[in-house]
PDB file of N, CA and C in Angstrom:
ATOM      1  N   UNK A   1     -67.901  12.210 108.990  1.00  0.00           N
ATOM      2  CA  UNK A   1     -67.570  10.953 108.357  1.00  0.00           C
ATOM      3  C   UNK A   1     -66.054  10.766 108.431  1.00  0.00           C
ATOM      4  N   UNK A   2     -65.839   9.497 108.770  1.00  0.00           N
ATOM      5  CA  UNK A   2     -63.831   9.180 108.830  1.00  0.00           C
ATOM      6  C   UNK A   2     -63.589   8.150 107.416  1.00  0.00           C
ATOM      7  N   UNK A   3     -62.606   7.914 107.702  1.00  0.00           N
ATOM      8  CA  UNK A   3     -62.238   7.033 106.375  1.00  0.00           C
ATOM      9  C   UNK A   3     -61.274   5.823 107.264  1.00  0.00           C
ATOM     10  N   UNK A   4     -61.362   4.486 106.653  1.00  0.00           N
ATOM     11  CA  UNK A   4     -61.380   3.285 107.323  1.00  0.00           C
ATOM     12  C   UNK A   4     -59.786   3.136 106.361  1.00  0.00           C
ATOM     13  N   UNK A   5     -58.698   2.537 107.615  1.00  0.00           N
ATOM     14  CA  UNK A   5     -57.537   2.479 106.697  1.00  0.00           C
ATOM     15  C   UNK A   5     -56.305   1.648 107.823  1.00  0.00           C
ATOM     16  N   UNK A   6     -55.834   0.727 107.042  1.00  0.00           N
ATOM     17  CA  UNK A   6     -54.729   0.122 107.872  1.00  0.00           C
ATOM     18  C   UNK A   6     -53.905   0.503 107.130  1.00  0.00           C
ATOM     19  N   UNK A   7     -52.542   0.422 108.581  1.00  0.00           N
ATOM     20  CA  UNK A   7     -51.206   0.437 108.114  1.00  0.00           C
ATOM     21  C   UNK A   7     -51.047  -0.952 108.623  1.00  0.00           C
ATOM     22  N   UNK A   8     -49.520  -1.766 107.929  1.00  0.00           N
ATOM     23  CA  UNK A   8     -49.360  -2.671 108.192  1.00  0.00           C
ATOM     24  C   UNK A   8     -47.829  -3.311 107.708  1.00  0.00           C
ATOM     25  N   UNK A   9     -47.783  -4.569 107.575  1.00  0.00           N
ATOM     26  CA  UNK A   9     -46.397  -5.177 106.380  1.00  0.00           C
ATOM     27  C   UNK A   9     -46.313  -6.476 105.529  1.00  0.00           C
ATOM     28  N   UNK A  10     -46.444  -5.586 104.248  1.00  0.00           N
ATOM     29  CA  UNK A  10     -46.057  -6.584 103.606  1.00  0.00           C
ATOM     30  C   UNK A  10     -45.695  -8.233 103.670  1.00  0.00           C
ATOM     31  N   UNK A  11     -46.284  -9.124 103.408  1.00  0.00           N
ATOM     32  CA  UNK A  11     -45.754 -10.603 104.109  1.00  0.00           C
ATOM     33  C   UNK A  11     -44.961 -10.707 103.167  1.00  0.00           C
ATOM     34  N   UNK A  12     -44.336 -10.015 102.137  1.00  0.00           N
ATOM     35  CA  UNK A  12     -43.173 -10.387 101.227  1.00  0.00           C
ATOM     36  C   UNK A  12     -42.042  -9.574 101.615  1.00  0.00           C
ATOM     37  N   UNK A  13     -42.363  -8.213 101.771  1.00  0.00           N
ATOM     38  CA  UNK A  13     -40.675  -8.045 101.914  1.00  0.00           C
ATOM     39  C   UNK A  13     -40.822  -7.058 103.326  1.00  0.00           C
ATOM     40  N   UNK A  14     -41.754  -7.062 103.675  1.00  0.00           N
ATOM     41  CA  UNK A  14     -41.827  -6.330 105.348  1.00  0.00           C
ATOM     42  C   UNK A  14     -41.844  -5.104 105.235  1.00  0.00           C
ATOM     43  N   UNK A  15     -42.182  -4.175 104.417  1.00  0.00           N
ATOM     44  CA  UNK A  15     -42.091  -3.006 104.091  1.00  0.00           C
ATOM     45  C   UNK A  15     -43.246  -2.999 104.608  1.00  0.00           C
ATOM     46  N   UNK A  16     -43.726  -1.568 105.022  1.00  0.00           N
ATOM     47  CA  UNK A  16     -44.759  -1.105 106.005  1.00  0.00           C
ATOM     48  C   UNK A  16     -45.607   0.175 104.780  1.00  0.00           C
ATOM     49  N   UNK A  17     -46.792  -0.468 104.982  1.00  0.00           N
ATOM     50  CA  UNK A  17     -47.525   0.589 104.229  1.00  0.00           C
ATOM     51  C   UNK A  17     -49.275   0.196 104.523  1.00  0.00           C
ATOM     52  N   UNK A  18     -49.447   1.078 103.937  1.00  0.00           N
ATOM     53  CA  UNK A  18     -51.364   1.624 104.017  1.00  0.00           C
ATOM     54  C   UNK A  18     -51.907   0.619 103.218  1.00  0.00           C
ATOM     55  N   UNK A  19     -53.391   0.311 103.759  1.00  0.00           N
ATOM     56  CA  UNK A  19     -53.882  -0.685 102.654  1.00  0.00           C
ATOM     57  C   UNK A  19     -55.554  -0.480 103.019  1.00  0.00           C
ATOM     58  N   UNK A  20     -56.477  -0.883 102.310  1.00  0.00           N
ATOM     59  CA  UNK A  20     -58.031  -1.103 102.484  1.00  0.00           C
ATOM     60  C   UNK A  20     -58.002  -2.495 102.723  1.00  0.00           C
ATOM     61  N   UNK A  21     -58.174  -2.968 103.853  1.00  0.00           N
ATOM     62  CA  UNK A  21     -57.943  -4.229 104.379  1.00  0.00           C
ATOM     63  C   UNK A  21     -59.042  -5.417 103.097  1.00  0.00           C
ATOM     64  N   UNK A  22     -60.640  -4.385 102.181  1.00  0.00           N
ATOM     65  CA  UNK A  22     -60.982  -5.432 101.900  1.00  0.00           C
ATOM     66  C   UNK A  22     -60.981  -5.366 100.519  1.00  0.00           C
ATOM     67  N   UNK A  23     -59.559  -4.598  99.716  1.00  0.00           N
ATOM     68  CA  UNK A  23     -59.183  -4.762  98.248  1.00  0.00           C
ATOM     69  C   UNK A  23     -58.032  -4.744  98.327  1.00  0.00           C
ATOM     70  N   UNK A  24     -57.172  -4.863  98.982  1.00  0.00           N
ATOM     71  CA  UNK A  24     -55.821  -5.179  98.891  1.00  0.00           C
ATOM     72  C   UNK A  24     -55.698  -6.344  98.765  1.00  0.00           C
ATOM     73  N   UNK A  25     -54.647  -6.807  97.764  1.00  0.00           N
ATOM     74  CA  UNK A  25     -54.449  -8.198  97.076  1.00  0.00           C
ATOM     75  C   UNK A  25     -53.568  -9.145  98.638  1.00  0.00           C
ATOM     76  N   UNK A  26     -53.774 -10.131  98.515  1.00  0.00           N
ATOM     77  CA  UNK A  26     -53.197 -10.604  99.912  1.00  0.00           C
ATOM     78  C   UNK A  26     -53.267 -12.031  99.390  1.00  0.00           C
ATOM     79  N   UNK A  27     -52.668 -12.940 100.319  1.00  0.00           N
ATOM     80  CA  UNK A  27     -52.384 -14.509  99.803  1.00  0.00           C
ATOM     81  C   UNK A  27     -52.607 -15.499 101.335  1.00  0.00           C
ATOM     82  N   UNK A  28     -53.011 -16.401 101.253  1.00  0.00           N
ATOM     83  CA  UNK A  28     -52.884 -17.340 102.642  1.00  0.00           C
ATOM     84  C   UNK A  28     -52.026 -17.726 102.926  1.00  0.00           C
ATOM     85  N   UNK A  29     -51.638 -17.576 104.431  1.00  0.00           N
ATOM     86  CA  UNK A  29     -50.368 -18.157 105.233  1.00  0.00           C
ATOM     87  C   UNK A  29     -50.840 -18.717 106.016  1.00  0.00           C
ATOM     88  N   UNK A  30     -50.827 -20.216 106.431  1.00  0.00           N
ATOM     89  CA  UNK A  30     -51.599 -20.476 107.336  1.00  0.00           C
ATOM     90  C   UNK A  30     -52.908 -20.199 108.126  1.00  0.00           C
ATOM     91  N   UNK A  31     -53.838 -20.270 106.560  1.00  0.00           N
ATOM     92  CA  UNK A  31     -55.463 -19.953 106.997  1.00  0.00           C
ATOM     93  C   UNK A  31     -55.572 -18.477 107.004  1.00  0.00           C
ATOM     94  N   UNK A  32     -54.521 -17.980 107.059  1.00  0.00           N
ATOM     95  CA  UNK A  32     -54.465 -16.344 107.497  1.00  0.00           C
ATOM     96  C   UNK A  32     -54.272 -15.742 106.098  1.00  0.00           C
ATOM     97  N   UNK A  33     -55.352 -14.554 105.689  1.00  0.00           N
ATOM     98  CA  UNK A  33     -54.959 -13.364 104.740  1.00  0.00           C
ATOM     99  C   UNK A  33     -53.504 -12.872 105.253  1.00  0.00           C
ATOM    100  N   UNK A  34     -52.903 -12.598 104.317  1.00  0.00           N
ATOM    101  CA  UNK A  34     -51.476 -12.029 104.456  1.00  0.00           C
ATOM    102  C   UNK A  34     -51.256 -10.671 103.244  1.00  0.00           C
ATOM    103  N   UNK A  35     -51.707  -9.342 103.666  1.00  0.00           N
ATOM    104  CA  UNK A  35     -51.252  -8.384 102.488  1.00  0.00           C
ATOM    105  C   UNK A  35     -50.088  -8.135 102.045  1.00  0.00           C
ATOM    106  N   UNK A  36     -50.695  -8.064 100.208  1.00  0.00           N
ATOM    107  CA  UNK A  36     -48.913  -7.713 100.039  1.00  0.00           C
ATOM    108  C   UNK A  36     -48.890  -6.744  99.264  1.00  0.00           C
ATOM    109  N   UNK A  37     -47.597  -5.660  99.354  1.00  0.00           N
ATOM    110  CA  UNK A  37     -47.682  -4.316  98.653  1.00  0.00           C
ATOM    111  C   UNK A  37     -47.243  -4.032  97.272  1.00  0.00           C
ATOM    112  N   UNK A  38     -47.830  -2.492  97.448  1.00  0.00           N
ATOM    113  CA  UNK A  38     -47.973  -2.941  95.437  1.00  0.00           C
ATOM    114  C   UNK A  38     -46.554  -2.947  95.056  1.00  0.00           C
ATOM    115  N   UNK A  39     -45.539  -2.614  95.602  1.00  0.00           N
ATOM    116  CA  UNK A  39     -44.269  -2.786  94.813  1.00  0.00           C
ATOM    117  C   UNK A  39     -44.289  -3.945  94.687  1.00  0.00           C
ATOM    118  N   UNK A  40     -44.187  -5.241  95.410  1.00  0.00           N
ATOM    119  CA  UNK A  40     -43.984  -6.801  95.405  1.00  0.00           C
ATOM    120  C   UNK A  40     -45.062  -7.154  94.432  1.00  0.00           C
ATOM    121  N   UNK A  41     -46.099  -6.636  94.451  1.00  0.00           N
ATOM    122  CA  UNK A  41     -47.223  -6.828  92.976  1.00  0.00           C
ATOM    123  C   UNK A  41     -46.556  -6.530  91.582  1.00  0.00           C
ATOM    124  N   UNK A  42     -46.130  -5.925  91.805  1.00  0.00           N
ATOM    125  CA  UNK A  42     -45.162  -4.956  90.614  1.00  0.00           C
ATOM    126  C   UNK A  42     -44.018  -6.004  90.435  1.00  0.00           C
ATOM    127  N   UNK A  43     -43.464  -6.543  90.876  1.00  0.00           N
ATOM    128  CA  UNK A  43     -41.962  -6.966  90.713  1.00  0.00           C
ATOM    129  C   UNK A  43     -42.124  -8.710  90.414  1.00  0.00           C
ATOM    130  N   UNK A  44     -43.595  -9.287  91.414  1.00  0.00           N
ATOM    131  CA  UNK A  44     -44.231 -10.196  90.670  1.00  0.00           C
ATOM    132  C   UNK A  44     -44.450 -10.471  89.479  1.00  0.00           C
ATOM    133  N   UNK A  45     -45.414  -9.854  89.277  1.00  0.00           N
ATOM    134  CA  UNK A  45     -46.359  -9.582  88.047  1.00  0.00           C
ATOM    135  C   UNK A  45     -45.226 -10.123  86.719  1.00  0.00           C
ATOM    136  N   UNK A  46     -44.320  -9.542  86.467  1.00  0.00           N
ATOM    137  CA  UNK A  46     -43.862 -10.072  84.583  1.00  0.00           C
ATOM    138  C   UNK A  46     -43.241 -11.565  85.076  1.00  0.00           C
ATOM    139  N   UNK A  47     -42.526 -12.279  86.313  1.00  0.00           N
ATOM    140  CA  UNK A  47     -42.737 -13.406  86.937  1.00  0.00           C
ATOM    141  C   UNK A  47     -44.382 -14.571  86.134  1.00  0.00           C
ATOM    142  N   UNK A  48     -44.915 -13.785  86.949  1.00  0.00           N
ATOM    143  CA  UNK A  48     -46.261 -14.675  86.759  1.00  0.00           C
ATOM    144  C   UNK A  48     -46.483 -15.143  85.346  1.00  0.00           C
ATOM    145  N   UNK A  49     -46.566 -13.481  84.415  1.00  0.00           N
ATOM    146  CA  UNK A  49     -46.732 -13.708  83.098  1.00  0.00           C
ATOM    147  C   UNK A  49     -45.897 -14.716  82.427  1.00  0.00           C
ATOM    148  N   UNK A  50     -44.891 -14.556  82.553  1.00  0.00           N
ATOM    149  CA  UNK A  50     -43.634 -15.617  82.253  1.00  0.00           C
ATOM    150  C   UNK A  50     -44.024 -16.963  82.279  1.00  0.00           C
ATOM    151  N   UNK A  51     -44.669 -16.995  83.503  1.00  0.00           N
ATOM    152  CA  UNK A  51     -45.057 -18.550  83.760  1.00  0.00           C
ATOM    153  C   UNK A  51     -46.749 -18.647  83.029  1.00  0.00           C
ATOM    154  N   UNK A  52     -46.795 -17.935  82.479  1.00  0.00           N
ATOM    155  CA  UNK A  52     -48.478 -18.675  82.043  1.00  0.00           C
ATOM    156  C   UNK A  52     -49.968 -17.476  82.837  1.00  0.00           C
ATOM    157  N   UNK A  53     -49.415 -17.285  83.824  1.00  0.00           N
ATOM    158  CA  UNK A  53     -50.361 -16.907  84.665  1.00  0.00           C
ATOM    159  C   UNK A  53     -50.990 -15.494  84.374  1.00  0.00           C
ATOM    160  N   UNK A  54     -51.908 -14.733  84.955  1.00  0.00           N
ATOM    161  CA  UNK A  54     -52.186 -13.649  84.660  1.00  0.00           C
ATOM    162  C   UNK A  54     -51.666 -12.541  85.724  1.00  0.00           C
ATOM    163  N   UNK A  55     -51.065 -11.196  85.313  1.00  0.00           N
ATOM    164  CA  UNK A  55     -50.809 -10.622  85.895  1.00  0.00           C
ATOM    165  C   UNK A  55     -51.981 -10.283  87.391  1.00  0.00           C
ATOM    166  N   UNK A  56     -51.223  -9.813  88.649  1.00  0.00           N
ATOM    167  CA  UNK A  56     -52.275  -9.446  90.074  1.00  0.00           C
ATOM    168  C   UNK A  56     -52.456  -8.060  89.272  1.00  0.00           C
ATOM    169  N   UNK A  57     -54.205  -7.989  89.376  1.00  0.00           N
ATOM    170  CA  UNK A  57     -54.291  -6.684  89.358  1.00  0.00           C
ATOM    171  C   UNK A  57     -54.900  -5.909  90.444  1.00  0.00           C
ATOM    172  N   UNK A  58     -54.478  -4.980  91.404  1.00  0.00           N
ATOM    173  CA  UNK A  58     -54.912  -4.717  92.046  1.00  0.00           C
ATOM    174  C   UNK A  58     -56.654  -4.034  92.587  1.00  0.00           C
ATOM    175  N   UNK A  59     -56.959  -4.001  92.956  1.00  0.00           N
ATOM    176  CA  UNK A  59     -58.413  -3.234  93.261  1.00  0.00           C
ATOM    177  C   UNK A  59     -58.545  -1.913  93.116  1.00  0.00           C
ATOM    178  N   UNK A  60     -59.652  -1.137  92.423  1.00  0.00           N
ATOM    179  CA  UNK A  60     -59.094   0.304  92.798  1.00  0.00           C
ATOM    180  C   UNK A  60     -59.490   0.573  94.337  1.00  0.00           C
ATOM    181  N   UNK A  61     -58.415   1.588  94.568  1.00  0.00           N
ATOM    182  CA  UNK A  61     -58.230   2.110  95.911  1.00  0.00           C
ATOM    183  C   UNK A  61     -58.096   0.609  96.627  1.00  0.00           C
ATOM    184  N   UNK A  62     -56.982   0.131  96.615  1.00  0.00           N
ATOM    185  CA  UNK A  62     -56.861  -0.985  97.648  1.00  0.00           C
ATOM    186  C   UNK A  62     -55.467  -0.523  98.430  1.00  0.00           C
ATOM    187  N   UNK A  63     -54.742   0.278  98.004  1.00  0.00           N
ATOM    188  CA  UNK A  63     -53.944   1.322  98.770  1.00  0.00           C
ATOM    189  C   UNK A  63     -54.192   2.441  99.340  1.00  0.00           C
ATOM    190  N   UNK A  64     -55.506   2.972  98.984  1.00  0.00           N
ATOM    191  CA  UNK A  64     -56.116   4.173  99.243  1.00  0.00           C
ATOM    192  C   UNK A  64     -57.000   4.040 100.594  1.00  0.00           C
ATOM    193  N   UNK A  65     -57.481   5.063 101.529  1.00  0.00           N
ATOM    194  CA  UNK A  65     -58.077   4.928 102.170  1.00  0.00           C
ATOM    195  C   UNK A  65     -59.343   4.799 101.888  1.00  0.00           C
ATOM    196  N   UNK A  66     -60.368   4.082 102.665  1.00  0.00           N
ATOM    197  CA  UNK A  66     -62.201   4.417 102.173  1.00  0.00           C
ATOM    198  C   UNK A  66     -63.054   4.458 102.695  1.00  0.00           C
ATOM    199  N   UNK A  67     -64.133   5.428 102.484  1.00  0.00           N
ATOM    200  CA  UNK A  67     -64.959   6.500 103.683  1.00  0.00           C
ATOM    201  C   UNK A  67     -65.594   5.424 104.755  1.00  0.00           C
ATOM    202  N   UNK A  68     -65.857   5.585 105.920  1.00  0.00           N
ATOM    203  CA  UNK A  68     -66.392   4.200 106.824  1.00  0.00           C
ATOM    204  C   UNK A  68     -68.161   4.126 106.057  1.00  0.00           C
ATOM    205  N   UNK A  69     -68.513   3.241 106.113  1.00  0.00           N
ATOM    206  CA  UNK A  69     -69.452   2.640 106.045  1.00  0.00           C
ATOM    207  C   UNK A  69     -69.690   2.066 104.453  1.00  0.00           C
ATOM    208  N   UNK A  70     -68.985   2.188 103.749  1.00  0.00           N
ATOM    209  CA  UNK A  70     -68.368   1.371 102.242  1.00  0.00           C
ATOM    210  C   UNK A  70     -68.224   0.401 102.209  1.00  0.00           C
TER     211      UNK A  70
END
């Protein structure tokens, strides 16, 4: 058994990191999913609250890798 896992970058600050392509929090850019990493989730997040909104909470293991057929 393997485990299913992208690397990739951030569409916020281009930082390159690991993600589970289908719980990682991500946003549309032109029709397109765009992932974004948990630091920029993190640095968001009291932003959002500020404004009304609810903090992103991430997925578990949406940074983590996960076994293929999940």
């Amino acid at each position: 058994m393997g485990y299913f896992y992208l690397v990739g970058t951030c569409w916020s600050c281009g930082a390159v990191f690991g993600f589970n392509p289908d719980r990682v929090p991500s946003i549309m850019v032109g029709g397109q999913r765009r992932q974004v990493c948990r630091d920029c989730i993190e640095r968001a997040n009291p932003r959002r609250v500020a404004n009304g909104l609810d903090p992103v909470v991430p997925l578990p293991g949406a940074y983590e890798p996960q076994p293929e057929g999940d």
